[in-house]
C-alpha atoms as a PDB file:
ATOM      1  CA  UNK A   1     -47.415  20.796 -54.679  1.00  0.00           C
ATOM      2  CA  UNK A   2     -46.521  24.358 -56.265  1.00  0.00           C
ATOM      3  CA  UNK A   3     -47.727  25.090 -59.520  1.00  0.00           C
ATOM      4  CA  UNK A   4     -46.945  27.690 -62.529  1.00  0.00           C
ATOM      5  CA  UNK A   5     -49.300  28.278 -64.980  1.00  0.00           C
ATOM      6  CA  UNK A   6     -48.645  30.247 -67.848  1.00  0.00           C
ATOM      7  CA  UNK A   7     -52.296  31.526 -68.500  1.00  0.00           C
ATOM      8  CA  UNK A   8     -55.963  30.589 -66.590  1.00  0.00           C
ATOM      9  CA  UNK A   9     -57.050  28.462 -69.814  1.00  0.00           C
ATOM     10  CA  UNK A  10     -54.633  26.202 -71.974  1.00  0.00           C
ATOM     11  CA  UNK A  11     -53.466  27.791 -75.637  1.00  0.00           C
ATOM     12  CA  UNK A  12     -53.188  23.630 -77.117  1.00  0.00           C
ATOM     13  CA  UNK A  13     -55.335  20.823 -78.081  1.00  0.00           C
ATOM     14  CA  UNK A  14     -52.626  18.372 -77.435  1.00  0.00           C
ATOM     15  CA  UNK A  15     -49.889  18.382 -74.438  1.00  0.00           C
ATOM     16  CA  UNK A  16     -46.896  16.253 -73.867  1.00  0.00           C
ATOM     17  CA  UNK A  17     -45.765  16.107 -70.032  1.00  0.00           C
ATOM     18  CA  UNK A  18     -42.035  16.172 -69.232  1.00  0.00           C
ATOM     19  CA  UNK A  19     -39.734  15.968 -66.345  1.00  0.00           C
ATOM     20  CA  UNK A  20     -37.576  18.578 -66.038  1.00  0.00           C
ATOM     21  CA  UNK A  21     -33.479  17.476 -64.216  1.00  0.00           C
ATOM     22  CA  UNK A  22     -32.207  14.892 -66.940  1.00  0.00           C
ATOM     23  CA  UNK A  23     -34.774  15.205 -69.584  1.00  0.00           C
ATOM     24  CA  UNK A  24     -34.390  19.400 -70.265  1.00  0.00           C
ATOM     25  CA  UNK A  25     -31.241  19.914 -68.286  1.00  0.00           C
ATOM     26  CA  UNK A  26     -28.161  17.474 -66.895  1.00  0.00           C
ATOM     27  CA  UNK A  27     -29.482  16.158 -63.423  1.00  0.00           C
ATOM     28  CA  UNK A  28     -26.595  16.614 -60.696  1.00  0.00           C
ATOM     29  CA  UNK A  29     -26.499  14.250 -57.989  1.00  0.00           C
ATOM     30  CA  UNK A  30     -26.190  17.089 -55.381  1.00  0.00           C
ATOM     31  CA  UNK A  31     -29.455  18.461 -56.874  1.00  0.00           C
ATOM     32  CA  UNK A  32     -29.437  21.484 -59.436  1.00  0.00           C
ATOM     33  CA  UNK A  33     -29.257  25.005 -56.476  1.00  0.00           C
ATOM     34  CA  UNK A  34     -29.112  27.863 -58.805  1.00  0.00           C
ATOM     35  CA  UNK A  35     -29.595  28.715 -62.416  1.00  0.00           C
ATOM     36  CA  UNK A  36     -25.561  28.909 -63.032  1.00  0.00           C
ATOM     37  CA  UNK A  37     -25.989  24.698 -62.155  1.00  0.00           C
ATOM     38  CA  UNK A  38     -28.079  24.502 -64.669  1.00  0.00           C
ATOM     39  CA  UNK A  39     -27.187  22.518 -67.799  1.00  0.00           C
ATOM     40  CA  UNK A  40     -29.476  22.799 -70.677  1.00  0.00           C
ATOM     41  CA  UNK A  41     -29.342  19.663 -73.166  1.00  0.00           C
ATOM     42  CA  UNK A  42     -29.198  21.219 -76.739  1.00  0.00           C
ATOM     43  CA  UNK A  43     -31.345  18.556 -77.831  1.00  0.00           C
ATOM     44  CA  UNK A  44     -33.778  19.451 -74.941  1.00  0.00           C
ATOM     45  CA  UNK A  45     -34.336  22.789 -76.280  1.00  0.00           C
ATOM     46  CA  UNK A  46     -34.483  21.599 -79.447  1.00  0.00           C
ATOM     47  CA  UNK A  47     -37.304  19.520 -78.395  1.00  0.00           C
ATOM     48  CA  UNK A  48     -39.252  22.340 -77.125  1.00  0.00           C
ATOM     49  CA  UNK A  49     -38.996  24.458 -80.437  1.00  0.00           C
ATOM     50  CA  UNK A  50     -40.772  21.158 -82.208  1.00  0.00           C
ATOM     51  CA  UNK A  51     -43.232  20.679 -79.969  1.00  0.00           C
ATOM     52  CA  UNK A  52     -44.068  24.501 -79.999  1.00  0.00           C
ATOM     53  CA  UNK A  53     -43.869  23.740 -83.844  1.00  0.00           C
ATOM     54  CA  UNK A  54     -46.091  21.251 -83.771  1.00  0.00           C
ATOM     55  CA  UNK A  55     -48.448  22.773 -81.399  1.00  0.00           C
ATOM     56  CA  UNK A  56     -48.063  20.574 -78.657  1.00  0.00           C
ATOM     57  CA  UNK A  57     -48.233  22.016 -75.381  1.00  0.00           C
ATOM     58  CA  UNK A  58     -45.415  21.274 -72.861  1.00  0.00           C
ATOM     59  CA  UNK A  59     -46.021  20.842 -69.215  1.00  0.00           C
ATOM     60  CA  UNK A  60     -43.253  19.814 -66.652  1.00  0.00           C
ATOM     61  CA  UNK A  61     -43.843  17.873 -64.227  1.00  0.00           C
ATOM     62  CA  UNK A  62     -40.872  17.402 -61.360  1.00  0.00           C
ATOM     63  CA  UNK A  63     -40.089  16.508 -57.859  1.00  0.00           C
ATOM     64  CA  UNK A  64     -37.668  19.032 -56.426  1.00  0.00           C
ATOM     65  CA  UNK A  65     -36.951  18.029 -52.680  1.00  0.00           C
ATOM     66  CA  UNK A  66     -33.826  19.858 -52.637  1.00  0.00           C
ATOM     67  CA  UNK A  67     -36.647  22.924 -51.429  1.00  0.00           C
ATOM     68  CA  UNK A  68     -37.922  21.240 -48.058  1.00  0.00           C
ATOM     69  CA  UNK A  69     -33.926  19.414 -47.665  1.00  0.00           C
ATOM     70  CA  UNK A  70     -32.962  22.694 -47.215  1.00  0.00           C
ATOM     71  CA  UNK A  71     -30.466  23.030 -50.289  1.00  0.00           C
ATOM     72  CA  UNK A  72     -32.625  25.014 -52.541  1.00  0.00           C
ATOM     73  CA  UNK A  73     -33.963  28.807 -51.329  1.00  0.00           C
ATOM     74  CA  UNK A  74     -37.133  29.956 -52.478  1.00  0.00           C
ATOM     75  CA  UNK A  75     -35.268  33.239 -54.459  1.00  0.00           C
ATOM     76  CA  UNK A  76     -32.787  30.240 -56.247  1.00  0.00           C
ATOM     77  CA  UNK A  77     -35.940  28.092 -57.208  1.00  0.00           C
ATOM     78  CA  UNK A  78     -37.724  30.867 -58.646  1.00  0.00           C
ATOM     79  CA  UNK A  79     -34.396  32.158 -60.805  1.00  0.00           C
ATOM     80  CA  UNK A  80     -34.338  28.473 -62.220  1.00  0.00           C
ATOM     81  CA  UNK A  81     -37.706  28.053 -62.993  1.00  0.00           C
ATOM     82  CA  UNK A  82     -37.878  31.966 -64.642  1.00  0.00           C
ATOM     83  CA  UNK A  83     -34.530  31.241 -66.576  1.00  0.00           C
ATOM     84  CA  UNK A  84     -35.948  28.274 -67.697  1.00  0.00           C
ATOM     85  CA  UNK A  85     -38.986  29.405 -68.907  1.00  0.00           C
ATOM     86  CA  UNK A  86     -36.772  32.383 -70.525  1.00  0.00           C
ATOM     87  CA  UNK A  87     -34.492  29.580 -72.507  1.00  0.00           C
ATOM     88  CA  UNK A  88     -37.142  27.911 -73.523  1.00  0.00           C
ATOM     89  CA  UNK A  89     -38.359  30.628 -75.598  1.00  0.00           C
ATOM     90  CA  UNK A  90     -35.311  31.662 -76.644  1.00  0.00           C
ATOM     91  CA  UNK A  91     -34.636  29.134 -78.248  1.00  0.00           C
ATOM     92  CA  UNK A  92     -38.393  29.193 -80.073  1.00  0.00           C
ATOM     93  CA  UNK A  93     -40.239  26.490 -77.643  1.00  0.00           C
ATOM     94  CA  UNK A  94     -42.514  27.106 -74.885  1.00  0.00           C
ATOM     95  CA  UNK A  95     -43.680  26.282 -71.353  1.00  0.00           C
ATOM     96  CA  UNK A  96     -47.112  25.887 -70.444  1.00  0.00           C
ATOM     97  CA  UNK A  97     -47.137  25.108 -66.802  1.00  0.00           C
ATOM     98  CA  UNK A  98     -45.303  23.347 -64.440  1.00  0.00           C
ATOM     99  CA  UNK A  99     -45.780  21.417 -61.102  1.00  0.00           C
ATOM    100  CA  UNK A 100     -43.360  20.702 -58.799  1.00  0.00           C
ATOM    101  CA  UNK A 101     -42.734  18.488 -55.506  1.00  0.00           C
ATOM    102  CA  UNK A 102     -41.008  20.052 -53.131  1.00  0.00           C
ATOM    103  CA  UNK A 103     -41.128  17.435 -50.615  1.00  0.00           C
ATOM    104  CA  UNK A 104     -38.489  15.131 -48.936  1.00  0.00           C
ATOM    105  CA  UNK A 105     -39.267  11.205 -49.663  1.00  0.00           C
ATOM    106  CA  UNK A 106     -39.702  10.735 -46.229  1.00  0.00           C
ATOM    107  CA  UNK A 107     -42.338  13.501 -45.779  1.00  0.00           C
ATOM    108  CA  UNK A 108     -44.871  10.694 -47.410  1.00  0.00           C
ATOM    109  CA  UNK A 109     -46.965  13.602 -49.616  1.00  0.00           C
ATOM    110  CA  UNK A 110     -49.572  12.483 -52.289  1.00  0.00           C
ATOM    111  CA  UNK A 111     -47.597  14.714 -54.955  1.00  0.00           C
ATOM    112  CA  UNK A 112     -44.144  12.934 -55.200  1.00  0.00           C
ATOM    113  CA  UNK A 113     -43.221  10.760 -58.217  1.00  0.00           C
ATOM    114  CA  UNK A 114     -44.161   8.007 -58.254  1.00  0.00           C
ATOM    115  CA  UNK A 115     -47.535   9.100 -56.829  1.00  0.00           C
ATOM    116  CA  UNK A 116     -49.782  10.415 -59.651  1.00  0.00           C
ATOM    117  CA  UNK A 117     -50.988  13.482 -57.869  1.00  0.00           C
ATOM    118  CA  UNK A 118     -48.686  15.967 -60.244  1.00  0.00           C
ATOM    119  CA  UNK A 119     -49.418  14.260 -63.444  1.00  0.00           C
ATOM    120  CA  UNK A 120     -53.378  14.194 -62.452  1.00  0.00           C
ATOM    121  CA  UNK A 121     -53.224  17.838 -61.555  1.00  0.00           C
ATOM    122  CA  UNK A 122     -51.165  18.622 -65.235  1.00  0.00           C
ATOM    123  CA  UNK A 123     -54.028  16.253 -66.748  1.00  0.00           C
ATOM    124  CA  UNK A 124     -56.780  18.763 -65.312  1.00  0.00           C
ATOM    125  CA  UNK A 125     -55.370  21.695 -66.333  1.00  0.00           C
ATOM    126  CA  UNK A 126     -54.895  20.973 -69.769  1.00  0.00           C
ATOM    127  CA  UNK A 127     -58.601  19.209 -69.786  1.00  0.00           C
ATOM    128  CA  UNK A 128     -57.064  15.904 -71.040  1.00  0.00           C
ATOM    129  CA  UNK A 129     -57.559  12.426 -70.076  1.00  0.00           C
ATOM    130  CA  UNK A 130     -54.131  11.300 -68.646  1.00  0.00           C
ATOM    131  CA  UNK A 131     -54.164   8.317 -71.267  1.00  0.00           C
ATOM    132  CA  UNK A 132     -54.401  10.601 -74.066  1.00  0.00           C
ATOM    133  CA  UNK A 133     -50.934  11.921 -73.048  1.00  0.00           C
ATOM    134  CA  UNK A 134     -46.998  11.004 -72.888  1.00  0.00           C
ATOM    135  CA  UNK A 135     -45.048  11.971 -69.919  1.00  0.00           C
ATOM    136  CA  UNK A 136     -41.617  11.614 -70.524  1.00  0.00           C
ATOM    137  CA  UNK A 137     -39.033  11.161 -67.956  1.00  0.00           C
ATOM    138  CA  UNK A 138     -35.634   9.693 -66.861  1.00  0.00           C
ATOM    139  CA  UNK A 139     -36.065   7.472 -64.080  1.00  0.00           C
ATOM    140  CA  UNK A 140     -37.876   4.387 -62.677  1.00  0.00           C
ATOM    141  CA  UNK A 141     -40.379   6.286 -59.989  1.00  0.00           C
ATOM    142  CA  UNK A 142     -40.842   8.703 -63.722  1.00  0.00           C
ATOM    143  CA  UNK A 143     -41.890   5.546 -65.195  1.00  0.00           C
ATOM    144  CA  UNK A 144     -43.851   4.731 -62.192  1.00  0.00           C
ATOM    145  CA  UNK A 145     -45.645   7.867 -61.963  1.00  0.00           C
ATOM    146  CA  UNK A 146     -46.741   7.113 -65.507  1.00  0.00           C
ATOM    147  CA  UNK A 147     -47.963   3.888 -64.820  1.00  0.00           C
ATOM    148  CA  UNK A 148     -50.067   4.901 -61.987  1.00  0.00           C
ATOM    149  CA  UNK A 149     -51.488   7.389 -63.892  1.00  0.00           C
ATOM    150  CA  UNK A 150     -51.876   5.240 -66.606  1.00  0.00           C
ATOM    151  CA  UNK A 151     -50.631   7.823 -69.019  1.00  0.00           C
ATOM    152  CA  UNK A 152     -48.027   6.266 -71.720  1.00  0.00           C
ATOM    153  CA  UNK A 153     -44.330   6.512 -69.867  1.00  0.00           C
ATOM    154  CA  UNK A 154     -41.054   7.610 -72.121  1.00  0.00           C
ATOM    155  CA  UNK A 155     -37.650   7.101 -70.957  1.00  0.00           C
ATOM    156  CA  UNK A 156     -34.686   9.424 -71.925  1.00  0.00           C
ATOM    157  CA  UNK A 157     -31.852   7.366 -70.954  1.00  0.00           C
ATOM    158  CA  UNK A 158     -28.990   9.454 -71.625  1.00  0.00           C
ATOM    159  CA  UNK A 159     -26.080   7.273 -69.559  1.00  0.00           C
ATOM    160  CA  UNK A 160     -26.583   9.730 -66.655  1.00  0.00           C
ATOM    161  CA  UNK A 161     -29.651   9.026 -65.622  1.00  0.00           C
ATOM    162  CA  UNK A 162     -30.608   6.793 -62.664  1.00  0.00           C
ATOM    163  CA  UNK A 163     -30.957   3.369 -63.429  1.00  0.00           C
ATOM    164  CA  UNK A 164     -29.475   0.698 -65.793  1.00  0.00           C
ATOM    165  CA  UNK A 165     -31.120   1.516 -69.020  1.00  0.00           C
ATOM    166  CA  UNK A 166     -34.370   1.080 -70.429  1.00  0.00           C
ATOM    167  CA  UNK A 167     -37.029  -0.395 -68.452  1.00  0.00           C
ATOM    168  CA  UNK A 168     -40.149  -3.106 -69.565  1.00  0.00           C
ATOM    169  CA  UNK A 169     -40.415  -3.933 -73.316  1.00  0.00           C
ATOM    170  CA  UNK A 170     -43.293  -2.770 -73.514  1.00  0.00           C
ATOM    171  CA  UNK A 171     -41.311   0.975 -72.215  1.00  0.00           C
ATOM    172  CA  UNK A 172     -40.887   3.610 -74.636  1.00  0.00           C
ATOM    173  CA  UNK A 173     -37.058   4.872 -74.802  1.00  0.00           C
ATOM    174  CA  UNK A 174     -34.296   7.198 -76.737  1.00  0.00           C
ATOM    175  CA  UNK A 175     -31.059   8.196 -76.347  1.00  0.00           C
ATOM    176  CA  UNK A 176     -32.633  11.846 -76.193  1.00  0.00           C
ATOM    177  CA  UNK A 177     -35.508  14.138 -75.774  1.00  0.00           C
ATOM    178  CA  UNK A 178     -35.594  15.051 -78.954  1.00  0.00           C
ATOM    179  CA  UNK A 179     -35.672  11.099 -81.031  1.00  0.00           C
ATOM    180  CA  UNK A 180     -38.564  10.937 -78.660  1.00  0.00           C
ATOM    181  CA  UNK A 181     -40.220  14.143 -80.064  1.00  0.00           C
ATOM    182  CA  UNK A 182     -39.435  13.052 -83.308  1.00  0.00           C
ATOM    183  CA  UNK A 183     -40.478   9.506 -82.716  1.00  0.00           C
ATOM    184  CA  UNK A 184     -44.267  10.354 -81.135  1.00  0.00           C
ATOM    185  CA  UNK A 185     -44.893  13.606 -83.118  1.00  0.00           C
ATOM    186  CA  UNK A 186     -43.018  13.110 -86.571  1.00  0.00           C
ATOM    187  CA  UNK A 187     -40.182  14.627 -87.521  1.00  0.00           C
ATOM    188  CA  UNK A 188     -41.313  15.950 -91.009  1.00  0.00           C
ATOM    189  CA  UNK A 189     -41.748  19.855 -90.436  1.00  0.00           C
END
């Protein structure tokens, strides 16, 4: 598991955990290489200035095997992550921390979604039960991950996303990041 951590001890009381290809930024089937592939969602950014507005932490939360498949270099991986952090507060949101995966399914590690290691490891640095906490994401093993930490799953399912739409009624899911944001934190500024 790699980790980013914006400072040693969290700024927020409260902390909203997000995936990062499909919920921030348009997932590519041939995995997102370099920060020219990436796509940033308006509405993801968006998202990120009201939760900074609201003073809710973000943390992201991501499995990235493209690293260990070979496709992603260490210098590209750190451009994506730095321009992402950068966007984000450009555009007046902000980035906590963020854990990654960047193992291959078949490499069997405790870290990749749908195994809870990530979203325990989020959980501990922002001293926060992992039931007192959303973690948002776009797929099944995101919903997965959730439920095995038994932190409350949302689904963004924007078309492009794997999967045929929204999951279990009892599943929380929007069109976008930000009806979610608006949905769980109010949308009244």
């Amino acid at each position: 598991m790699l980790a980013w951590l914006s400072s040693a001890k969290p700024e927020y009381g409260r902390f909203i955990l997000l995936d990062r290809d499909g919920v921030l930024n348009v997932n590519r089937p041939d995995y997102v290489k370099t920060l020219a592939e990436v796509r940033f969602y308006p509405d993801g950014l968006e998202a990120l200035a009201f939760l900074e507005s609201r003073g809710v932490g973000v943390i992201l939360v991501s499995n990235q095997s493209g690293i260990n498949r070979g496709l992603i270099g260490w210098e590209d991986f750190r451009e994506i992550h730095e321009g992402l952090i950068r966007r984000a507060e450009e555009s007046g949101g902000r980035i906590q921390a963020a854990f990654y995966c960047p193992h291959r399914p078949d490499e069997k590690c405790e870290c990749r979604k749908p195994a809870p290691a990530m979203i325990f490891s989020a959980c501990r640095h922002a001293g926060i039960d992992p039931g007192e906490t959303f973690f948002v994401g776009d797929s099944e093993s995101d919903m997965k991950a959730a439920e095995n930490a038994r932190c409350r799953g949302v689904r963004i399912y924007r078309g492009d996303s794997d999967g045929a739409g929204p999951g279990a009624p009892e599943e929380l899911h929007y069109p976008t990041l930000l009806d979610a944001v608006f949905s769980l934190y109010g949308k009244n500024i």
